[in-house]
Protein backbone atom coordinates (compact mmCIF):
# COMPACT_ATOMS: atom_id res chain seq x y z
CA UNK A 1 -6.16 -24.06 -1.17
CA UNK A 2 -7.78 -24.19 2.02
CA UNK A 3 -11.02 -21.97 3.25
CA UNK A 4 -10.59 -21.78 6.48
CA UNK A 5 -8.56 -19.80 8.31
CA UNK A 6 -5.55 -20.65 10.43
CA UNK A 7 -5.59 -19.98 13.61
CA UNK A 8 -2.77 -17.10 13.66
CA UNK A 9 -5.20 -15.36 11.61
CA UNK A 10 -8.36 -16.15 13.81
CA UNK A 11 -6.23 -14.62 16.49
CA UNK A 12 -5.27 -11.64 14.90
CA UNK A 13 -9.17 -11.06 14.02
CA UNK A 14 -9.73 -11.41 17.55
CA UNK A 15 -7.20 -8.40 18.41
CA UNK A 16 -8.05 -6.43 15.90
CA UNK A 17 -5.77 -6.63 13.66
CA UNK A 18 -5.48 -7.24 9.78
CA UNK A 19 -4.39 -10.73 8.91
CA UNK A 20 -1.07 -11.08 6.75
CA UNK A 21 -2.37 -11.73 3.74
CA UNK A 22 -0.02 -12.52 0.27
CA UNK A 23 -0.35 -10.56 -2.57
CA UNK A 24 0.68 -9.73 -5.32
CA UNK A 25 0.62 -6.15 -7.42
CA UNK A 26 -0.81 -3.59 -5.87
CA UNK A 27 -3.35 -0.68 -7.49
CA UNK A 28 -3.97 2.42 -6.12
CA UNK A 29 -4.67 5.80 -6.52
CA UNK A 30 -2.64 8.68 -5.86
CA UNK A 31 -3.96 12.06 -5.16
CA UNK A 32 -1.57 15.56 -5.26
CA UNK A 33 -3.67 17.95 -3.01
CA UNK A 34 -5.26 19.66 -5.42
CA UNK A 35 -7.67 17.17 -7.03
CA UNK A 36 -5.19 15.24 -9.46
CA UNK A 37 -5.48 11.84 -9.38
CA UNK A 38 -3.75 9.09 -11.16
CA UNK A 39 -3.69 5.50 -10.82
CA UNK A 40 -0.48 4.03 -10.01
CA UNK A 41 0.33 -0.16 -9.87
CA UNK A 42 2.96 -1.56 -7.14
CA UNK A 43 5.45 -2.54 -10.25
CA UNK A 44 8.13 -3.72 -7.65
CA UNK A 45 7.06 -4.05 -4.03
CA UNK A 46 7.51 -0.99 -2.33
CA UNK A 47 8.59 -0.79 1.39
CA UNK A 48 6.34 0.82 3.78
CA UNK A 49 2.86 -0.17 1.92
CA UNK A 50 1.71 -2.62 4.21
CA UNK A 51 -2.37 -4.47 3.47
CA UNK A 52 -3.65 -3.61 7.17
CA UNK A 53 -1.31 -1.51 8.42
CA UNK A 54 -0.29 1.50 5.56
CA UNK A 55 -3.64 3.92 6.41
CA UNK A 56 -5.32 5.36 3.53
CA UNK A 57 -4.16 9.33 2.99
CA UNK A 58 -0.44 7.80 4.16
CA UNK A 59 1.66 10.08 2.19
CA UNK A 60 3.85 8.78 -0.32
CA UNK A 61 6.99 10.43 -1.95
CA UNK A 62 7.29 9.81 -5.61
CA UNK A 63 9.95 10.83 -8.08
CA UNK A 64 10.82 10.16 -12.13
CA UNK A 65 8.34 7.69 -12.18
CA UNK A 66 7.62 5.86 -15.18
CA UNK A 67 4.15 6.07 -16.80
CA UNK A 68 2.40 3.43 -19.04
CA UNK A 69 -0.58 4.35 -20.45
CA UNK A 70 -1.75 6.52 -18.22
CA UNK A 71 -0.56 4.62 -15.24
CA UNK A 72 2.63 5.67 -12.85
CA UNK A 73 4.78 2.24 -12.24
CA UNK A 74 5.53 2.53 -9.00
CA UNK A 75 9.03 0.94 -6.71
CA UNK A 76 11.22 0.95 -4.61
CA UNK A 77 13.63 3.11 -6.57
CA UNK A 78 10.92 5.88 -7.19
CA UNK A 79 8.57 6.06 -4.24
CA UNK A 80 9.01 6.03 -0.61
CA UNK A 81 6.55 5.53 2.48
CA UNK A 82 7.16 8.91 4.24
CA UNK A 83 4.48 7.53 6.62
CA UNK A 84 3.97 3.78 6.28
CA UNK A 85 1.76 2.92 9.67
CA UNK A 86 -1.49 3.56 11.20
CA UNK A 87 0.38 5.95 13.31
CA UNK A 88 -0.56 9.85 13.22
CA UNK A 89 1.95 12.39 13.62
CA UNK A 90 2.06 15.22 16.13
């Protein structure tokens, strides 16, 4: 694997963007408003949660979710991106 960085990812440093980076599962927190949290892991991807784009506080829908130990196993089928972007509503 190579250190460096290509330079599609030099230039998106340059315009201030996040490079695309791979990856793999996902862990994150989710909070419910009223200081509940619970960790949660990317199970299947899940469209809308972007690295570098998908802001934190992006709010997340999330139904009959399956939880392992204390951890919600998130996907497509149970959670959807209501607001996937760095983009603020009005």
């Amino acid at each position: 694997m190579d250190d460096e960085m290509d330079e599609e990812d030099e230039e998106a440093i340059k315009e201030g963007k996040m490079p695309v980076y791979p990856r793999g599962m996902l862990k994150f927190e989710l909070t419910m408003g009223d200081g509940v949290v619970v960790d949660a892991i990317e199970y299947k991807k899940v469209a809308g949660i972007l690295l570098g784009e998908t802001s934190l506080g992006a709010k997340l829908r999330v139904k009959n979710v399956k939880v392992l130990r204390g951890v919600c196993k998130s996907s497509l089928s149970n959670m959807t991106a209501l607001m996937s972007s760095n983009a603020r509503s009005t």
